[in-house]
PDB file of N, CA and C in Angstrom:
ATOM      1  N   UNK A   1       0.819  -1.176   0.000  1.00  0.00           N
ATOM      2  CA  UNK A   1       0.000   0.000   0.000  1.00  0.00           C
ATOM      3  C   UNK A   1       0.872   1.253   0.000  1.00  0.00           C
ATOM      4  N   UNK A   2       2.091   1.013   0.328  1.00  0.00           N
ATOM      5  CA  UNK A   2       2.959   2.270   0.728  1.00  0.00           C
ATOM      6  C   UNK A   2       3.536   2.703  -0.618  1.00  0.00           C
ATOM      7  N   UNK A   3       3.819   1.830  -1.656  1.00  0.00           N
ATOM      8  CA  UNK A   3       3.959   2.137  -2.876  1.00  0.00           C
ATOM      9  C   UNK A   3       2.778   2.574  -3.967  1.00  0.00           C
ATOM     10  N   UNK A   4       1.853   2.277  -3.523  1.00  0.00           N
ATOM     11  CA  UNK A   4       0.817   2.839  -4.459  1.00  0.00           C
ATOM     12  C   UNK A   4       0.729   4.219  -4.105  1.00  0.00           C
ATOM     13  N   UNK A   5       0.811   4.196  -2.508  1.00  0.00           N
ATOM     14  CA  UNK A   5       0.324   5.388  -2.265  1.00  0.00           C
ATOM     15  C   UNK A   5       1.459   7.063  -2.766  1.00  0.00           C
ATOM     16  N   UNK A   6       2.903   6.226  -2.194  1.00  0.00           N
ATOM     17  CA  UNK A   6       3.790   7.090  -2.598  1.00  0.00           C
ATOM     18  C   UNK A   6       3.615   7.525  -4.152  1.00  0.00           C
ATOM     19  N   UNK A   7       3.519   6.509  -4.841  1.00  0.00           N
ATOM     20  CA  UNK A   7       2.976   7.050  -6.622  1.00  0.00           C
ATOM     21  C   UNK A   7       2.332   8.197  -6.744  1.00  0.00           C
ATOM     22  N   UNK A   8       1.110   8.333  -6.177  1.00  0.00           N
ATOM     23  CA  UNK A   8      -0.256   9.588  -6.380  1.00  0.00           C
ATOM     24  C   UNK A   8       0.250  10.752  -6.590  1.00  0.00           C
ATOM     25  N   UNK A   9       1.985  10.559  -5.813  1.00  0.00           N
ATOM     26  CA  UNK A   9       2.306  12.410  -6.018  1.00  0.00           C
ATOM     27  C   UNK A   9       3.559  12.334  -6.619  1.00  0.00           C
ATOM     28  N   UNK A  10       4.292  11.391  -6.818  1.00  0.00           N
ATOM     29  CA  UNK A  10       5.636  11.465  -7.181  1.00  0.00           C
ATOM     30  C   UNK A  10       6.001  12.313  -8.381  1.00  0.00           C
ATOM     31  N   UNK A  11       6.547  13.344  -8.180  1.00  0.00           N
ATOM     32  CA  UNK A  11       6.652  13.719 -10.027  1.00  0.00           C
ATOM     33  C   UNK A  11       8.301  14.087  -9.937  1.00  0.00           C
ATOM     34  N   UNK A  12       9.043  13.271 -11.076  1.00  0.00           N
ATOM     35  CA  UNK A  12      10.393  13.044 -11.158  1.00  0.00           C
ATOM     36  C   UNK A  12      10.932  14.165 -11.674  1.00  0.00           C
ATOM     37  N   UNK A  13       9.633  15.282 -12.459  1.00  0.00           N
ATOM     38  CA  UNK A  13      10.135  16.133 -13.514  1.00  0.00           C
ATOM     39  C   UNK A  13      10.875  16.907 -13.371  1.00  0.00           C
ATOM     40  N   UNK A  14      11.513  17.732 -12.482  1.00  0.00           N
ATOM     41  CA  UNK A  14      12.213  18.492 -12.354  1.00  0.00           C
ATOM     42  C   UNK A  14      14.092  17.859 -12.248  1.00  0.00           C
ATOM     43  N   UNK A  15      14.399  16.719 -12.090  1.00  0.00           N
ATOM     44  CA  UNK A  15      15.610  16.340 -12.429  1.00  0.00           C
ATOM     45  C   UNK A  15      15.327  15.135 -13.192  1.00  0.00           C
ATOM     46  N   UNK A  16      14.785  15.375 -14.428  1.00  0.00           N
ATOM     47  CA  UNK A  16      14.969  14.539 -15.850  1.00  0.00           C
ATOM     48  C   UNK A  16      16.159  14.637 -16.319  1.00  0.00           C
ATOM     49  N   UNK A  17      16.817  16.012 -16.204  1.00  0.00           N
ATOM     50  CA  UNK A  17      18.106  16.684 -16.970  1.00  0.00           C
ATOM     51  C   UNK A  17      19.428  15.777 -16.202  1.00  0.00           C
ATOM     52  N   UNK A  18      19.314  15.135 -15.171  1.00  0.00           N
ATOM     53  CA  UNK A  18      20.528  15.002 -14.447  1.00  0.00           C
ATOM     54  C   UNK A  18      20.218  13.348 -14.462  1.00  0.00           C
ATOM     55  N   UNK A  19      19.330  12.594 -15.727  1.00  0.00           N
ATOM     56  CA  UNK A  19      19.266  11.309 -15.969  1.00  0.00           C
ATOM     57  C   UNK A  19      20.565  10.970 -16.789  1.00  0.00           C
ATOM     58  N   UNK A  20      21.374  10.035 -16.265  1.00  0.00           N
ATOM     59  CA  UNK A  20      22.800   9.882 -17.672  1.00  0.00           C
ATOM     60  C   UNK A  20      23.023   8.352 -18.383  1.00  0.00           C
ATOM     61  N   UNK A  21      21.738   7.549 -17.394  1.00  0.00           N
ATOM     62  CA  UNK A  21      21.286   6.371 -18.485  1.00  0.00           C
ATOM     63  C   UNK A  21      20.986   6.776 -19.318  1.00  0.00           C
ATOM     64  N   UNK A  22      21.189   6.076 -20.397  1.00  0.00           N
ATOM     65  CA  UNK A  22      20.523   6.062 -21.947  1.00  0.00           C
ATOM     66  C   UNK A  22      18.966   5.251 -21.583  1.00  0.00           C
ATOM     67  N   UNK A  23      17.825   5.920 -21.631  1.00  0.00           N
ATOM     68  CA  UNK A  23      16.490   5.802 -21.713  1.00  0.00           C
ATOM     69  C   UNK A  23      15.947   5.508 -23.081  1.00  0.00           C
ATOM     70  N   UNK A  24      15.060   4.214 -22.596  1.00  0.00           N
ATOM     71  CA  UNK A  24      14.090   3.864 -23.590  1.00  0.00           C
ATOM     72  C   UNK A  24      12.432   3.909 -23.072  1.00  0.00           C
ATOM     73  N   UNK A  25      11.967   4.733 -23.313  1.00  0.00           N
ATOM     74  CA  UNK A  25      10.344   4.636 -22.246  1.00  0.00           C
ATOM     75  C   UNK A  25       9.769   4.010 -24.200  1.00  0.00           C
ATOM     76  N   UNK A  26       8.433   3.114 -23.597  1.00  0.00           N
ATOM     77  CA  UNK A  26       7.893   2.569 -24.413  1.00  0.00           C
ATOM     78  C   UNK A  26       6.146   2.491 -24.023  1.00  0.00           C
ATOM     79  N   UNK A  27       5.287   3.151 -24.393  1.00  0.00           N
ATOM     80  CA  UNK A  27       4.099   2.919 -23.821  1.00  0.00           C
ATOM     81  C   UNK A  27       2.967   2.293 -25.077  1.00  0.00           C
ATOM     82  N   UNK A  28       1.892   2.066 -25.006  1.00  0.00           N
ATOM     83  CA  UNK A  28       1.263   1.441 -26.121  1.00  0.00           C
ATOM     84  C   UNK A  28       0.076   2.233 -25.744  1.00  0.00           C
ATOM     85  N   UNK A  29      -0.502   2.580 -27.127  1.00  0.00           N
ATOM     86  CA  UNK A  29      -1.373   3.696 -27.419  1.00  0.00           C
ATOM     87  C   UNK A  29      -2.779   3.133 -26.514  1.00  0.00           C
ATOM     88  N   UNK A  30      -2.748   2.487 -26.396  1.00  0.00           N
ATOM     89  CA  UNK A  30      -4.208   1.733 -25.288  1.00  0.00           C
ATOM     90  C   UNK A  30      -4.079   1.553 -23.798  1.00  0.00           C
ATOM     91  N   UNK A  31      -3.056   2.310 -23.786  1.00  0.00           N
ATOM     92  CA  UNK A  31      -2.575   2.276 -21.785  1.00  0.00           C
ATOM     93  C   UNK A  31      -3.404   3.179 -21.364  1.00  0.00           C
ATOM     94  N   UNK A  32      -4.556   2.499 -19.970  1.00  0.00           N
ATOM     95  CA  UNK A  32      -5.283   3.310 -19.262  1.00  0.00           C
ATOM     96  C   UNK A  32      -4.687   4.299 -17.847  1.00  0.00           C
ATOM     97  N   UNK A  33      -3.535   3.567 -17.598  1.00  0.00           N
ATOM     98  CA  UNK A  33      -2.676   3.921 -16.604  1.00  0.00           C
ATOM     99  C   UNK A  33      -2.061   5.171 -17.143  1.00  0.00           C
ATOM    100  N   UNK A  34      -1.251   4.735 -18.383  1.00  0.00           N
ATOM    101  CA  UNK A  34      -0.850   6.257 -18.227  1.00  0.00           C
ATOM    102  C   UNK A  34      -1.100   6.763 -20.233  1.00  0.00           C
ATOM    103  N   UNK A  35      -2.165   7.071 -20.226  1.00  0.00           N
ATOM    104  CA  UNK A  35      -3.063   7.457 -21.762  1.00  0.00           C
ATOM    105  C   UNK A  35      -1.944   8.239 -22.478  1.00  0.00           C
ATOM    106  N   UNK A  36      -1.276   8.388 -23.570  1.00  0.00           N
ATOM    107  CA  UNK A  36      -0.946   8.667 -24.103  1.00  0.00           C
ATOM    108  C   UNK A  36      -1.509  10.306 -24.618  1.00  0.00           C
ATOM    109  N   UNK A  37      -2.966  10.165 -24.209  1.00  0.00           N
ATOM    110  CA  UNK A  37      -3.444  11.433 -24.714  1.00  0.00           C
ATOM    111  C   UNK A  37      -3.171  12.795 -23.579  1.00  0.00           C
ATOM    112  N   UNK A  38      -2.302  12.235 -22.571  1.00  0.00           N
ATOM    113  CA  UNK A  38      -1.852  13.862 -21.710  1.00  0.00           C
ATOM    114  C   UNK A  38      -0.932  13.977 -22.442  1.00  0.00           C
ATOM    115  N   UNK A  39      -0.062  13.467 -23.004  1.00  0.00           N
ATOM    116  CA  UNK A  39       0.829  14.005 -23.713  1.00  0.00           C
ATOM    117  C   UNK A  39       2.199  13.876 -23.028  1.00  0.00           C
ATOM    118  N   UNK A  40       2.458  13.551 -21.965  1.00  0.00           N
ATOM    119  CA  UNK A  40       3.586  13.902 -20.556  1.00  0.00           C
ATOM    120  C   UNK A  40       4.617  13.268 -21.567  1.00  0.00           C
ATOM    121  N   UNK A  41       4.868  11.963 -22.364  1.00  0.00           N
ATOM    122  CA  UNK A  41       6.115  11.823 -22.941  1.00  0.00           C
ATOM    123  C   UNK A  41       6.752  12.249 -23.727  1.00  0.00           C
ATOM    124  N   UNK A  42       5.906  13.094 -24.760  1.00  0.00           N
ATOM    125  CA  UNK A  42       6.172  14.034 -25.861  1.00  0.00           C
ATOM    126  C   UNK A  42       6.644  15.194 -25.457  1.00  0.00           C
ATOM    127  N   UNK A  43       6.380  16.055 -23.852  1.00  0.00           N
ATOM    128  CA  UNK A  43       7.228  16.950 -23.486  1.00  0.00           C
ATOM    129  C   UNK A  43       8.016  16.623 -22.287  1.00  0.00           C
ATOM    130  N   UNK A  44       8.157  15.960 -21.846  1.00  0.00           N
ATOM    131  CA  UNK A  44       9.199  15.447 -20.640  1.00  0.00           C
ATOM    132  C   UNK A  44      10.422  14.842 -21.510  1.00  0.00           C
ATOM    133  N   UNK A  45      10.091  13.763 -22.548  1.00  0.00           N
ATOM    134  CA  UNK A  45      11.191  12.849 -22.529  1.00  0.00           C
ATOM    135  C   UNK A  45      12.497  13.687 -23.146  1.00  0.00           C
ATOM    136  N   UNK A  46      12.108  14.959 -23.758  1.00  0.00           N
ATOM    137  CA  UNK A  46      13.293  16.048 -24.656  1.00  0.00           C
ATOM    138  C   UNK A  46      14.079  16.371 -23.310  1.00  0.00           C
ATOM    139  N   UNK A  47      13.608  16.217 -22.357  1.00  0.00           N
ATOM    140  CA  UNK A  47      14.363  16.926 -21.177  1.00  0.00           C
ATOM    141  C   UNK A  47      15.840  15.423 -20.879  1.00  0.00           C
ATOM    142  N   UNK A  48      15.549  14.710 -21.150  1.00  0.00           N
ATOM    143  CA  UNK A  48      16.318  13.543 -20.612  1.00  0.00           C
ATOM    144  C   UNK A  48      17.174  13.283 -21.956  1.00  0.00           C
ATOM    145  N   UNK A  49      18.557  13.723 -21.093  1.00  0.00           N
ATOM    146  CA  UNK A  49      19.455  12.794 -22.445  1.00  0.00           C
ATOM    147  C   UNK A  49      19.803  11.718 -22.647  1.00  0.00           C
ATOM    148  N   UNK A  50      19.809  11.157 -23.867  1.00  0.00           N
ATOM    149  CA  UNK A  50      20.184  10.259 -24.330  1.00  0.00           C
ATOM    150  C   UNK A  50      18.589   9.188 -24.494  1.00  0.00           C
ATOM    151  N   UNK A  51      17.815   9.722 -24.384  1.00  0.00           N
ATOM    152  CA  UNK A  51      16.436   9.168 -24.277  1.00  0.00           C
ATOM    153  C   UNK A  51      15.607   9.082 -25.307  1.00  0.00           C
ATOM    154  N   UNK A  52      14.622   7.914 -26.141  1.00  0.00           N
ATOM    155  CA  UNK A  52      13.977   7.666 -27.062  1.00  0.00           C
ATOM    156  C   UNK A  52      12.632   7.424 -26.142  1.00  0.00           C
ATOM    157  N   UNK A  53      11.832   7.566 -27.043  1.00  0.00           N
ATOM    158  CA  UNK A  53      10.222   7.611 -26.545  1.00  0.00           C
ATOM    159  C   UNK A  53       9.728   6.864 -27.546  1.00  0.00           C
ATOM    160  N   UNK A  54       8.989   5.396 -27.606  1.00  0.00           N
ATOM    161  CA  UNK A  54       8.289   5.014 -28.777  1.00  0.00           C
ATOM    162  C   UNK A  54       6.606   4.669 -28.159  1.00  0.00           C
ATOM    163  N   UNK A  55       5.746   4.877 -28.905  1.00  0.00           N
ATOM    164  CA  UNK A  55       4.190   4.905 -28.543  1.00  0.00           C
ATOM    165  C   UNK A  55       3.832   3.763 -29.697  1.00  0.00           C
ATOM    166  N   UNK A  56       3.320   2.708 -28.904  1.00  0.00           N
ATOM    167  CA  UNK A  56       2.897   1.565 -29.559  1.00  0.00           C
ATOM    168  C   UNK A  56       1.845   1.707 -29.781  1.00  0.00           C
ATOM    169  N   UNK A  57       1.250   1.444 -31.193  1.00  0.00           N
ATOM    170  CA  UNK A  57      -0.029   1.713 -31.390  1.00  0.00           C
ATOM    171  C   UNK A  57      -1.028   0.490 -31.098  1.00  0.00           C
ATOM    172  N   UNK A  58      -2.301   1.230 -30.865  1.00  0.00           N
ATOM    173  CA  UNK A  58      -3.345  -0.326 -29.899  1.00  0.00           C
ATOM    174  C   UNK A  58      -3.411  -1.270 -31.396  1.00  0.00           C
ATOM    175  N   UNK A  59      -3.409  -2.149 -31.067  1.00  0.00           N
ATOM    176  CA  UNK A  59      -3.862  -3.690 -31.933  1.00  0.00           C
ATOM    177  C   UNK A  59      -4.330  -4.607 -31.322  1.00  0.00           C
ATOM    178  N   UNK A  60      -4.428  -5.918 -32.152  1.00  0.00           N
ATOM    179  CA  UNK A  60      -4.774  -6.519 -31.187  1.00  0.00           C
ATOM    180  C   UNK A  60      -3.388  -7.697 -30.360  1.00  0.00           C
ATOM    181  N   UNK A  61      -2.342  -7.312 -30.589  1.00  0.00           N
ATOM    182  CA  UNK A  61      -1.462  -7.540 -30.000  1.00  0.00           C
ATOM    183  C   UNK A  61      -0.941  -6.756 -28.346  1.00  0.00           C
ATOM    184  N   UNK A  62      -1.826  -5.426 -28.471  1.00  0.00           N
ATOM    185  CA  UNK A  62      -1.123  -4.305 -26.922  1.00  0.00           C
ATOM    186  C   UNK A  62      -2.538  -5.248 -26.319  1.00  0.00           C
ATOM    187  N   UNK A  63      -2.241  -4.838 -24.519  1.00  0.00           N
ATOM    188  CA  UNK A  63      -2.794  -5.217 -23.716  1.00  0.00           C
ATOM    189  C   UNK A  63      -3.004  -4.277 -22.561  1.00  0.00           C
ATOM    190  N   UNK A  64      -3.336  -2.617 -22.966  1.00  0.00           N
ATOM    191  CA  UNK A  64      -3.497  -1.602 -22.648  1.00  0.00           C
ATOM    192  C   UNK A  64      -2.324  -1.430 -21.395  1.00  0.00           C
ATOM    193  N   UNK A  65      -2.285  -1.263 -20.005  1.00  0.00           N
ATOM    194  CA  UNK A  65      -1.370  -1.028 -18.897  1.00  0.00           C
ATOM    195  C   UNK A  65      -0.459  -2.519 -19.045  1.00  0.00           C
ATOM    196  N   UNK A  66      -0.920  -3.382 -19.702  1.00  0.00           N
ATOM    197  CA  UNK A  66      -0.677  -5.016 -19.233  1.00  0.00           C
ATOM    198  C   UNK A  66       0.075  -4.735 -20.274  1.00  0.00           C
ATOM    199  N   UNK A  67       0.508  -4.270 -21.627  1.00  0.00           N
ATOM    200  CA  UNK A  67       1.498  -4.720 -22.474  1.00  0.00           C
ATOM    201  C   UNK A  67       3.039  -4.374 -22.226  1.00  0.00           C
ATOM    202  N   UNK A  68       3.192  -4.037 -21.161  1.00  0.00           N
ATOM    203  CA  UNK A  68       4.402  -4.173 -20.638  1.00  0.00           C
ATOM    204  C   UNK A  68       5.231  -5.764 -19.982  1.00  0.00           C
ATOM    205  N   UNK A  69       4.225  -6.304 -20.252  1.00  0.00           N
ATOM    206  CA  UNK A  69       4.579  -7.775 -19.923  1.00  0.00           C
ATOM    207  C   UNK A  69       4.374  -8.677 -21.138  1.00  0.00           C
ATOM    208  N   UNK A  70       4.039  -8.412 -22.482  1.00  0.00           N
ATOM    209  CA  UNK A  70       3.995  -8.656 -23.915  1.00  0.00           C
ATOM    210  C   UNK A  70       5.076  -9.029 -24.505  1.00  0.00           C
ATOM    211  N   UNK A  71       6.551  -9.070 -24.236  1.00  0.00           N
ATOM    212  CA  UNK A  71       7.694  -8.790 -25.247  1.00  0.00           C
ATOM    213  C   UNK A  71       7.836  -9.114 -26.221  1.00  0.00           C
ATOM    214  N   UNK A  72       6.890  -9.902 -26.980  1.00  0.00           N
ATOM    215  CA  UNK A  72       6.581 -10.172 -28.408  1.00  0.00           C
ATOM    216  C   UNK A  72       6.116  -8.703 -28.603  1.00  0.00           C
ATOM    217  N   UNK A  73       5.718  -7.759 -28.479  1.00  0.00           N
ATOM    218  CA  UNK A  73       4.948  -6.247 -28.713  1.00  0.00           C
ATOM    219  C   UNK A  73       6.168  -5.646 -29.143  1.00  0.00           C
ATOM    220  N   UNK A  74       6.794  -5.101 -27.881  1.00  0.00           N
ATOM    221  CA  UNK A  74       8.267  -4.141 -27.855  1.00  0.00           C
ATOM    222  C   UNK A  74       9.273  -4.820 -28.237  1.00  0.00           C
ATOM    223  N   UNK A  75       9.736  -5.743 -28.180  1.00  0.00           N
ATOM    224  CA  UNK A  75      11.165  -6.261 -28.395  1.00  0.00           C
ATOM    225  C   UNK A  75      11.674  -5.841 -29.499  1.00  0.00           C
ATOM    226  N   UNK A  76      10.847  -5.073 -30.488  1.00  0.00           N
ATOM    227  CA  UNK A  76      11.921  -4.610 -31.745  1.00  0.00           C
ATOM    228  C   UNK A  76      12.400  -3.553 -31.450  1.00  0.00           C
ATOM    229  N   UNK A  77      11.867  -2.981 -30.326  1.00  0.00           N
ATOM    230  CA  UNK A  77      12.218  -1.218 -30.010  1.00  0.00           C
ATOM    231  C   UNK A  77      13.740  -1.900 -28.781  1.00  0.00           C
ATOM    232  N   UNK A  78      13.400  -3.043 -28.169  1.00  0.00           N
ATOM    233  CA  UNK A  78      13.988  -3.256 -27.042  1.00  0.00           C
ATOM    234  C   UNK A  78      16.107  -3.529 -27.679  1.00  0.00           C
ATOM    235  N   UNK A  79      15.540  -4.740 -28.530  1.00  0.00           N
ATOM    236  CA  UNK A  79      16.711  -5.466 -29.312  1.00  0.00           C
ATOM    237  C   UNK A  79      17.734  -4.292 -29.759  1.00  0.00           C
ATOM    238  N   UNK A  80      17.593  -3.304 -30.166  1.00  0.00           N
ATOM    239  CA  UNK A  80      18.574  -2.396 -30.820  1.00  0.00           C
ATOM    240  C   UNK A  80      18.642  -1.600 -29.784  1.00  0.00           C
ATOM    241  N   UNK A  81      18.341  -1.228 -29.157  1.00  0.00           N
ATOM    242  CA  UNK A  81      18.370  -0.473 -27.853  1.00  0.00           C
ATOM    243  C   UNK A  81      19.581  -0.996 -27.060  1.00  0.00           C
ATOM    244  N   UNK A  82      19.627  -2.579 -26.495  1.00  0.00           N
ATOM    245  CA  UNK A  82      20.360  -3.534 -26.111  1.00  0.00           C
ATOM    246  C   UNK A  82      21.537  -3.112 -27.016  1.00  0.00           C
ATOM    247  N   UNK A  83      21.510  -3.788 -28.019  1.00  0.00           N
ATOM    248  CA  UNK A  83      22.536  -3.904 -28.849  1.00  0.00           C
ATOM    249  C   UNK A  83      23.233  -2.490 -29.307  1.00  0.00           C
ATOM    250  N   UNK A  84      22.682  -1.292 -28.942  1.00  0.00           N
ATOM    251  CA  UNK A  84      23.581  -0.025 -29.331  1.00  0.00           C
ATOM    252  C   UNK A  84      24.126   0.223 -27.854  1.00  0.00           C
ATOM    253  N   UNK A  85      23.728  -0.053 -26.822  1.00  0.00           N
ATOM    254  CA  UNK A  85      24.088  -0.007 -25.569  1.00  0.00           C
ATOM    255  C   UNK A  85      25.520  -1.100 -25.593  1.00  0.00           C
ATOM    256  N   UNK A  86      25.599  -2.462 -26.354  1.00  0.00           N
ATOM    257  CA  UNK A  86      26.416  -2.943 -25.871  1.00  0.00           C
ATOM    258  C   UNK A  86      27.707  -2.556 -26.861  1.00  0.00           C
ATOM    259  N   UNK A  87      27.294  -1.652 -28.238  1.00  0.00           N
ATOM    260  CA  UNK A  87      28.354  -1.412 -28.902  1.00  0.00           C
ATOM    261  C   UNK A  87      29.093  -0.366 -28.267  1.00  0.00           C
ATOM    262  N   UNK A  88      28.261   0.454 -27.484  1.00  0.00           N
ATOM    263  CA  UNK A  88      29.021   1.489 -27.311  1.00  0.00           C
ATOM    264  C   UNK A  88      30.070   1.261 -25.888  1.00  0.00           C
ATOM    265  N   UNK A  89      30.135   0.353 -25.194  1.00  0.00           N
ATOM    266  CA  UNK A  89      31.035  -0.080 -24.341  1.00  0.00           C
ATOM    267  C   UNK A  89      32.235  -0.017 -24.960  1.00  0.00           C
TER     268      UNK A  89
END
């Protein structure tokens, strides 16, 4: 309960800039959790460097909040992500 609750207010936004992982956020256009239609990744994620934003569109493959547990969905966004991460070592 202490984690749900801490969620309700958390907002990270103000040190996005001082993220120095390389970020991949991935959401699918049918997420009720977090709707695509506020818009929050299209202006937050410019703040974070080194960061890609991809918006999966609904099919019948997404599983709205649940397609984060899909990896048949994302794994094409995931695989090169991996693999430019491990070239650049």
């Amino acid at each position: 309960m202490y984690q749900v609750d801490a969620s309700r207010d958390y907002d990270p936004s103000t040190a996005l800039d001082r993220i120095t992982a390389p970020v991949l956020a991935i959401n699918s256009a049918d997420d009720f959790i977090n709707p695509p239609e506020l818009g929050l990744m299209e202006q937050l994620i410019p703040r974070v460097p080194r960061a890609r934003f991809v918006l999966i569109p609904t099919s019948e493959r997404t599983r709205g909040h649940g397609t984060h547990t899909v990896a048949a969905v994302w794994k094409e966004y995931f695989g090169p992500f991996v693999a430019a991460l491990e070239r650049a070592r």
